[in-house]
N, C-alpha and C. Protein backbone atom coordinates (compact mmCIF):
# COMPACT_ATOMS: atom_id res chain seq x y z
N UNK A 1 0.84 -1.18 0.00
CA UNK A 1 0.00 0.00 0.00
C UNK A 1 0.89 1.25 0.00
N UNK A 2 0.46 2.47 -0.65
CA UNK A 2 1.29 3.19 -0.98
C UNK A 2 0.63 4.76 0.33
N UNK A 3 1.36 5.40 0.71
CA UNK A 3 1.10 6.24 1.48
C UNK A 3 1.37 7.58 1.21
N UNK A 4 0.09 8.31 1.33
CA UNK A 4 0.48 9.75 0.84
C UNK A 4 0.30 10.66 1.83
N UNK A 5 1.36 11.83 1.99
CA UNK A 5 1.38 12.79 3.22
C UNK A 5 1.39 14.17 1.92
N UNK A 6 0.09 15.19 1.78
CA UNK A 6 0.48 16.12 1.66
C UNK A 6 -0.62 16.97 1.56
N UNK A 7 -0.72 18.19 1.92
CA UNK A 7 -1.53 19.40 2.61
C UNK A 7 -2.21 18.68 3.70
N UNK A 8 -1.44 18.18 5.24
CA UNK A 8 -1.78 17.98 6.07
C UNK A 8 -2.53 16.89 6.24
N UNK A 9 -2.60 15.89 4.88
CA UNK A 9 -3.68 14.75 5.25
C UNK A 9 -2.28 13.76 5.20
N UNK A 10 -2.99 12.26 5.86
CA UNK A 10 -1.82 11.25 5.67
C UNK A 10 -2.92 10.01 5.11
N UNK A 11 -2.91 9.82 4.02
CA UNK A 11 -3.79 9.03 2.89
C UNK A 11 -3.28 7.85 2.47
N UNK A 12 -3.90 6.85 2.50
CA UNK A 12 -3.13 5.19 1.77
C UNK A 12 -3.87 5.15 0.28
N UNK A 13 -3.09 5.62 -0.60
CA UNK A 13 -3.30 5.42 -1.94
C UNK A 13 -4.00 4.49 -2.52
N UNK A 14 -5.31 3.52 -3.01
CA UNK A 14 -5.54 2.48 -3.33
C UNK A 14 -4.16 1.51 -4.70
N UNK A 15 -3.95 0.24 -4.55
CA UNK A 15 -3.59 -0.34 -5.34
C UNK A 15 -4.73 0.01 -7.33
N UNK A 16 -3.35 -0.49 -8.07
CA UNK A 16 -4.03 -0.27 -9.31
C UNK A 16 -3.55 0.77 -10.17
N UNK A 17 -2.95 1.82 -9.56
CA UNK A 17 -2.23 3.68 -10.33
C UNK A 17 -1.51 2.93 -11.05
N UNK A 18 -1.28 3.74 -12.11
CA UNK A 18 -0.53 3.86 -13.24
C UNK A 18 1.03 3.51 -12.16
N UNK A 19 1.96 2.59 -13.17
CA UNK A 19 3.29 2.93 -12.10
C UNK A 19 4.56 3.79 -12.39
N UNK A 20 4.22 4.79 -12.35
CA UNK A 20 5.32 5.57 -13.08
C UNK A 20 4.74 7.19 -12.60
N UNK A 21 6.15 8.18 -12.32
CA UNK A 21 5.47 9.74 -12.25
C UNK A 21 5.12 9.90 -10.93
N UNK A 22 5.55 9.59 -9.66
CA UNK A 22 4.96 9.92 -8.43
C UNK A 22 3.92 8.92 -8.49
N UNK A 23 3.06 9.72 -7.09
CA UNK A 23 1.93 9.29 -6.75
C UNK A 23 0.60 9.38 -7.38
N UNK A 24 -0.33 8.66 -7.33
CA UNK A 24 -1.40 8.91 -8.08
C UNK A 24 -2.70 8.35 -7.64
N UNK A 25 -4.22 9.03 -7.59
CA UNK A 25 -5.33 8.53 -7.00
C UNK A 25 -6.25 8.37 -8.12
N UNK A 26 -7.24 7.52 -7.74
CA UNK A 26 -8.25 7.71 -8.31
C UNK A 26 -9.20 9.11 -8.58
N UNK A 27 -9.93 9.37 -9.85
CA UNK A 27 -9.93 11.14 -10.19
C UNK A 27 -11.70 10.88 -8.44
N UNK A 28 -12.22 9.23 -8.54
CA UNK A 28 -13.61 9.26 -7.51
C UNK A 28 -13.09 10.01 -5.90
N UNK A 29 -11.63 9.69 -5.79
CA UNK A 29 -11.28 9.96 -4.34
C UNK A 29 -10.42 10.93 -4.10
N UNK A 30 -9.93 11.78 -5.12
CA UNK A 30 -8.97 12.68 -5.48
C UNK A 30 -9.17 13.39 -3.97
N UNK A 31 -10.27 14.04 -3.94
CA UNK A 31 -10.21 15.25 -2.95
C UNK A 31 -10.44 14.63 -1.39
N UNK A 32 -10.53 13.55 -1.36
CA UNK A 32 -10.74 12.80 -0.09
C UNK A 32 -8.82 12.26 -0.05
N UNK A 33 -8.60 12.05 -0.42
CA UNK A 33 -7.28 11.58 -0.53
C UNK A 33 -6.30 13.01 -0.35
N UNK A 34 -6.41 13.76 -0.92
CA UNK A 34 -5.30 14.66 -1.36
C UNK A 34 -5.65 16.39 -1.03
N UNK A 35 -6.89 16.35 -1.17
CA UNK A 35 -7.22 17.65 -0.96
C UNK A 35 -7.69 18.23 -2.04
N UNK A 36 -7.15 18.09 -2.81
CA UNK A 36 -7.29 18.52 -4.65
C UNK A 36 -8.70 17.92 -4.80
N UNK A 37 -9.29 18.98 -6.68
CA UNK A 37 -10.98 18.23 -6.79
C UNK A 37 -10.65 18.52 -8.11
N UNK A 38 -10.76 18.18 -9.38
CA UNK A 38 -10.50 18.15 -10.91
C UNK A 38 -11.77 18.87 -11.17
N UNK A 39 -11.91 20.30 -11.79
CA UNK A 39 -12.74 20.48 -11.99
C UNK A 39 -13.28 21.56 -13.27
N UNK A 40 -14.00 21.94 -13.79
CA UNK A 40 -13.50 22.23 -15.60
C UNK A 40 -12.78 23.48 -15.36
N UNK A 41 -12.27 24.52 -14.74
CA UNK A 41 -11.82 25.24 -14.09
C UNK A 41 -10.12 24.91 -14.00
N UNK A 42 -10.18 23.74 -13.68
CA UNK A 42 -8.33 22.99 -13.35
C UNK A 42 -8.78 22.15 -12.36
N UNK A 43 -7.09 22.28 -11.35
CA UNK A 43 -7.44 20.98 -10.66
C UNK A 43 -7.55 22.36 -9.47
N UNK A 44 -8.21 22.23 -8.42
CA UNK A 44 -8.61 23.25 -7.31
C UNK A 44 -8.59 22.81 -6.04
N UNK A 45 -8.15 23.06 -4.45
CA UNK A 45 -7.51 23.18 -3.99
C UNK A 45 -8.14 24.04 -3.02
N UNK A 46 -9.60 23.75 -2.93
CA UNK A 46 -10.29 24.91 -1.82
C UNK A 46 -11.18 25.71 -3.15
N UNK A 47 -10.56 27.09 -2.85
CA UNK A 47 -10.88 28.01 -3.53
C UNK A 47 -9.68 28.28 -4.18
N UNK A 48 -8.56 28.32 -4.25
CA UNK A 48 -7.60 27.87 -5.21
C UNK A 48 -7.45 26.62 -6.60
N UNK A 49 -7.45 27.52 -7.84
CA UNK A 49 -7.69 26.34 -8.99
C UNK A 49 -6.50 27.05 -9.93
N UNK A 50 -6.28 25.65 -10.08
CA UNK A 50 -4.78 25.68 -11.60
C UNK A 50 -4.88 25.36 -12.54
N UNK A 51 -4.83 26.66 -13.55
CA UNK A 51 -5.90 25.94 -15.17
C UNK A 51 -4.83 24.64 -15.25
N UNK A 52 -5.39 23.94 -16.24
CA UNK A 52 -4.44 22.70 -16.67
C UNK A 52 -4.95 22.86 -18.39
N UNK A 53 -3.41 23.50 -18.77
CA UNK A 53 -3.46 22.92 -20.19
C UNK A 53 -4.19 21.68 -20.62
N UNK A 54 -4.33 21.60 -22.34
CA UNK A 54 -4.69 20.04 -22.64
C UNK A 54 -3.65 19.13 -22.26
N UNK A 55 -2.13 19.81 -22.48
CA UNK A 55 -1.02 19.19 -22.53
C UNK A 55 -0.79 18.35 -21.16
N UNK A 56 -0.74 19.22 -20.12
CA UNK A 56 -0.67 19.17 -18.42
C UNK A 56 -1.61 18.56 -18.36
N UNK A 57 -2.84 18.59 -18.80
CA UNK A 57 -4.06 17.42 -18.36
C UNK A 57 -3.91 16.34 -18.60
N UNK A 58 -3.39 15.72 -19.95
CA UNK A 58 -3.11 14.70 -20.55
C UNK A 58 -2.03 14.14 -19.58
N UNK A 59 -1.38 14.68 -19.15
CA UNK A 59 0.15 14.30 -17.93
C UNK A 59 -0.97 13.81 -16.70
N UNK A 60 -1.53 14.81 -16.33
CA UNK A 60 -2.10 14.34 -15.09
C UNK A 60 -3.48 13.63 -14.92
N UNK A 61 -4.16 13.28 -15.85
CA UNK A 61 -5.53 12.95 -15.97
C UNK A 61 -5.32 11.34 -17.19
N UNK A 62 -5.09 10.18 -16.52
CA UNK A 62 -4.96 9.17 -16.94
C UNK A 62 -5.97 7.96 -16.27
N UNK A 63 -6.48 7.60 -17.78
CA UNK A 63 -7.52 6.42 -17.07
C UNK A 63 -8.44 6.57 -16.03
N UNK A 64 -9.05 7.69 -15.47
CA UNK A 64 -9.45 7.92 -14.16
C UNK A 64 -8.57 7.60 -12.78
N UNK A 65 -7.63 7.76 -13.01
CA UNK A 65 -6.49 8.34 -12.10
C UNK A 65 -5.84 10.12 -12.32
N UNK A 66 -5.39 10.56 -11.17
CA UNK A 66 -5.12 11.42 -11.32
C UNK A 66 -3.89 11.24 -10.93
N UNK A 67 -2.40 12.21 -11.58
CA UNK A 67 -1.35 11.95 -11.41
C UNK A 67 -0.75 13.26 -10.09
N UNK A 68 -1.05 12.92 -9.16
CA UNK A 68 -0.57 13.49 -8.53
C UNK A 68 0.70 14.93 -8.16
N UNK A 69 1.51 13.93 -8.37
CA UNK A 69 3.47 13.99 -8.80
C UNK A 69 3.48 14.75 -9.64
N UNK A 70 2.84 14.74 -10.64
CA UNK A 70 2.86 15.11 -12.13
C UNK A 70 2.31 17.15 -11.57
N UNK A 71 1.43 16.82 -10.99
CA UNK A 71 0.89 18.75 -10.53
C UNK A 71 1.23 18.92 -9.57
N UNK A 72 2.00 18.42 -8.86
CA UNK A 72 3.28 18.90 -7.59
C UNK A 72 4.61 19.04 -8.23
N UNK A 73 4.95 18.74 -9.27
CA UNK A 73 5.87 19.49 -10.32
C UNK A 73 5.30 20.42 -10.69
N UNK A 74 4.38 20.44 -11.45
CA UNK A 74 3.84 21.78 -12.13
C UNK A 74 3.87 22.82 -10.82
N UNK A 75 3.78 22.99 -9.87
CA UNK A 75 3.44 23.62 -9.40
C UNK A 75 4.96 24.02 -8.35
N UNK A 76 5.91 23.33 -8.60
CA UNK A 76 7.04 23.39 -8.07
C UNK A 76 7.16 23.10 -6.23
N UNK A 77 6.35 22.12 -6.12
CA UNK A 77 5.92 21.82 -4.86
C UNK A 77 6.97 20.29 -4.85
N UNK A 78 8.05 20.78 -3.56
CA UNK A 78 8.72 19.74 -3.58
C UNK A 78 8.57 18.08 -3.16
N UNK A 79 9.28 16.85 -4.01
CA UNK A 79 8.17 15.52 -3.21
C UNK A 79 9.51 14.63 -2.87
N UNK A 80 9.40 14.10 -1.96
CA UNK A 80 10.16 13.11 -1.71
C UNK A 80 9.38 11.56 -1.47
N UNK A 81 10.10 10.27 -1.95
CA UNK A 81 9.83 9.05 -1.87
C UNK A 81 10.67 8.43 -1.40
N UNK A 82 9.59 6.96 -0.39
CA UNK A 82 10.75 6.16 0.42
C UNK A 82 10.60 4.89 0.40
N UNK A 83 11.28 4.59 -0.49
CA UNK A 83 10.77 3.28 -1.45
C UNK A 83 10.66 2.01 0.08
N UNK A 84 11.47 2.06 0.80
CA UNK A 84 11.24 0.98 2.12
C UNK A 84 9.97 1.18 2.23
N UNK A 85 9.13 2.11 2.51
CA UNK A 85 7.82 2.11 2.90
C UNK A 85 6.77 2.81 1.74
N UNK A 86 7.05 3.29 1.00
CA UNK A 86 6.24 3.48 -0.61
C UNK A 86 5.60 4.33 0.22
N UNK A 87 6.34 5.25 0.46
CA UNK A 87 5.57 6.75 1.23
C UNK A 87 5.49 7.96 0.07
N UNK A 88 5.08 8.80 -0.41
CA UNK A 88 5.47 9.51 -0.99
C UNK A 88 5.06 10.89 -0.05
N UNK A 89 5.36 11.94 0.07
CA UNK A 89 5.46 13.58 1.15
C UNK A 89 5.46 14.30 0.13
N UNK A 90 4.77 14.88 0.11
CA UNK A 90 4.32 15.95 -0.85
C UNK A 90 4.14 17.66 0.21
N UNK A 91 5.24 18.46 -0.11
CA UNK A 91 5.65 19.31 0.52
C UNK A 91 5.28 21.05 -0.17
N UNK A 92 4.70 22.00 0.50
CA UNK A 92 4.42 23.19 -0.12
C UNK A 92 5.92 23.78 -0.83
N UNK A 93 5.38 24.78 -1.90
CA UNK A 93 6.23 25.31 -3.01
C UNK A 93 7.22 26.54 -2.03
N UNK A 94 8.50 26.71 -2.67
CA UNK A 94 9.15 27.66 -1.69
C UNK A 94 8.31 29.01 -1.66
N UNK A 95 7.71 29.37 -3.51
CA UNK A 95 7.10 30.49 -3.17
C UNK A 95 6.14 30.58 -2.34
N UNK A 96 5.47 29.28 -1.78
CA UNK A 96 4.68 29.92 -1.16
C UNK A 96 4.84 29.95 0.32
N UNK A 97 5.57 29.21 0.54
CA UNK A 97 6.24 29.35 1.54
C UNK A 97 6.62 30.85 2.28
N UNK A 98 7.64 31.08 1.21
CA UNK A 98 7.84 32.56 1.53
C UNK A 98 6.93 33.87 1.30
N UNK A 99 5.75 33.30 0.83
CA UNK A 99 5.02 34.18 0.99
C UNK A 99 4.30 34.67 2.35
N UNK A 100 4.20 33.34 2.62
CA UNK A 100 3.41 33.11 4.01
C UNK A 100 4.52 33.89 4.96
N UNK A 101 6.01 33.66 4.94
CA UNK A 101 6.94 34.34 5.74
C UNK A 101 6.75 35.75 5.81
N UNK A 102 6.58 36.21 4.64
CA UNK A 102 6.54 37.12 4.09
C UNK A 102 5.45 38.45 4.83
N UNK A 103 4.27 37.44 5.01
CA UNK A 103 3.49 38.05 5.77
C UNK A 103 2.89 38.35 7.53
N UNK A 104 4.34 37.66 8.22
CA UNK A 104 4.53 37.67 9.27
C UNK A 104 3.57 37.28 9.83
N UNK A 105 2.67 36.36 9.77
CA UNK A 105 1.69 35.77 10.30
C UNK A 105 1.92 34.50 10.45
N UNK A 106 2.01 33.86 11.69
CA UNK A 106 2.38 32.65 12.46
C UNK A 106 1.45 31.62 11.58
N UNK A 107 1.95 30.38 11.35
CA UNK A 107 0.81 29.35 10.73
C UNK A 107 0.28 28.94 11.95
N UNK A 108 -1.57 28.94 11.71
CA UNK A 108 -2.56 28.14 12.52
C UNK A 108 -1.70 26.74 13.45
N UNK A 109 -2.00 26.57 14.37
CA UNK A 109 -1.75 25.16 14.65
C UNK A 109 -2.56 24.81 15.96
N UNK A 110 -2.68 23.66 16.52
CA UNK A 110 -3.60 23.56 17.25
C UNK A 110 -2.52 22.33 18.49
N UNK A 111 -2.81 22.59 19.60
CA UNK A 111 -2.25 21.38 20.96
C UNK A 111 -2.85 21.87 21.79
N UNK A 112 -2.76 20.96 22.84
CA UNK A 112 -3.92 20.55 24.26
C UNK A 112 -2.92 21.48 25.19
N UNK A 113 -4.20 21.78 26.17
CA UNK A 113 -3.51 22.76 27.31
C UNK A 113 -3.06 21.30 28.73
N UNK A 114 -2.41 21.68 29.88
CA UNK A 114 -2.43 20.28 30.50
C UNK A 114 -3.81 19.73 31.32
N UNK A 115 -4.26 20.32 30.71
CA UNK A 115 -5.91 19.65 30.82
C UNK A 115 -6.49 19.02 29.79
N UNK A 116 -5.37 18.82 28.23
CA UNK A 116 -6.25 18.13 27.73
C UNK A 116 -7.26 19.11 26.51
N UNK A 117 -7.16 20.30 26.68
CA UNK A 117 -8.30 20.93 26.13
C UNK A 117 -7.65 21.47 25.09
N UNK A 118 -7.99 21.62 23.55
CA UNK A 118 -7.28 21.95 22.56
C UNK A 118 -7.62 23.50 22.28
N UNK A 119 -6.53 24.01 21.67
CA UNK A 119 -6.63 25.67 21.49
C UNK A 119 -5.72 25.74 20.19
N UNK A 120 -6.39 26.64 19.17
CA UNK A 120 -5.98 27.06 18.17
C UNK A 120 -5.52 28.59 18.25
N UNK A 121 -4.27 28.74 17.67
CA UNK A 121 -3.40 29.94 17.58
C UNK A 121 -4.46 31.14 16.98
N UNK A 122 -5.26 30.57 15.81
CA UNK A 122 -6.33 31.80 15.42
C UNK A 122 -7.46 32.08 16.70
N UNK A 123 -7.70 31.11 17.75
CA UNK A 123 -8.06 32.20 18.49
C UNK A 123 -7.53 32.84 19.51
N UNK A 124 -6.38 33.21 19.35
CA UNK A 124 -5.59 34.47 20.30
C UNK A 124 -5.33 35.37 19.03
N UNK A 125 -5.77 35.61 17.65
CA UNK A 125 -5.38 36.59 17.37
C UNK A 125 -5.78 37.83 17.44
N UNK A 126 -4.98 38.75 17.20
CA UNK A 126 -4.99 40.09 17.97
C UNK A 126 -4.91 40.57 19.55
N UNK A 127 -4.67 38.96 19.73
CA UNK A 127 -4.33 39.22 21.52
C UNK A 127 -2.63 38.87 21.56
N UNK A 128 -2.37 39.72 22.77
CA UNK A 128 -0.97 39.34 22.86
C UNK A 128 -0.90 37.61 23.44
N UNK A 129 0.23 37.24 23.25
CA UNK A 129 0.47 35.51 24.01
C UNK A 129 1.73 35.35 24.03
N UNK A 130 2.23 33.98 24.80
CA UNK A 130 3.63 34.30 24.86
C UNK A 130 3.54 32.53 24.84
N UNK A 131 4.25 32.26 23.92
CA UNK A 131 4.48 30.56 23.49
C UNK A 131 5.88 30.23 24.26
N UNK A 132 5.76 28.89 24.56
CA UNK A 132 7.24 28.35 25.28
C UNK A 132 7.28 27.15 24.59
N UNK A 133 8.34 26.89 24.25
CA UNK A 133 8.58 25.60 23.31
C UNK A 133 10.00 24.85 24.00
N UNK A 134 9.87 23.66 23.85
CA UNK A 134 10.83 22.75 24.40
C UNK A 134 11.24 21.48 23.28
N UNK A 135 12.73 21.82 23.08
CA UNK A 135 12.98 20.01 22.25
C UNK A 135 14.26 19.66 23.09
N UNK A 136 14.54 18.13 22.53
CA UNK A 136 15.26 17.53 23.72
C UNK A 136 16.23 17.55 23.08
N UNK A 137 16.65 17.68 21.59
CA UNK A 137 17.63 17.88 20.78
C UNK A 137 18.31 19.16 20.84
């Protein structure tokens, strides 16, 4: 079984993809799997959509699979594979990365207080807070 990590989901690929070009889903489970939704628009991503040439479609739109790998290149979104465990990590693009830097706004994230009770960073915003972080490394 093949395992996919990317925009925060961790997904087991069904058997059957094309074998070649990265990772790849079925176009029925695309957005349950991956996040992504194929739609006449491109492939979209929320409210984010990426026209897809005929050319780029033809790359990524095979047999009712969708090629994954294939629009994480296009999109310069870096991937790494680990063939011991047929993982593939599908990682955000530097630009956007640095965009997000760019705009000095902390990414969302969410952990338990020692009670257990979960708190998200968007709701302290516009309040001051003061984070303490610990690694053993």
């Amino acid at each position: 079984m093949t395992t996919l990590l990317i925009n925060g989901k961790v997904s087991e690929l069904p058997e059957g993809a094309p074998a070649q070009d990265g990772p790849w889903a079925p176009l029925a489970e695309l957005e349950q799997l991956s996040g992504w939704s194929l739609k006449p628009e491109g492939a979209c991503l929320g409210d984010l959509c990426v026209p897809l040439s005929e050319t780029l479609r033809a790359g990524v739109v095979r047999d009712s699979w969708f090629n994954i790998g294939a629009l994480a290149e296009h999109l310069g979104q870096p991937m790494a594979h680990d063939d011991a465990s047929d993982t593939w990590v599908i990682a955000e693009s530097a630009s956007d990365r640095s965009a997000e830097l760019d705009s000095l706004q902390a990414p969302n994230f969410t952990l338990p207080d020692h009670h257990g009770k979960e708190h998200q960073l968007t709701d302290y915003r516009g309040k001051k807070i003061f984070l303490v972080s610990w690694a053993s490394w």
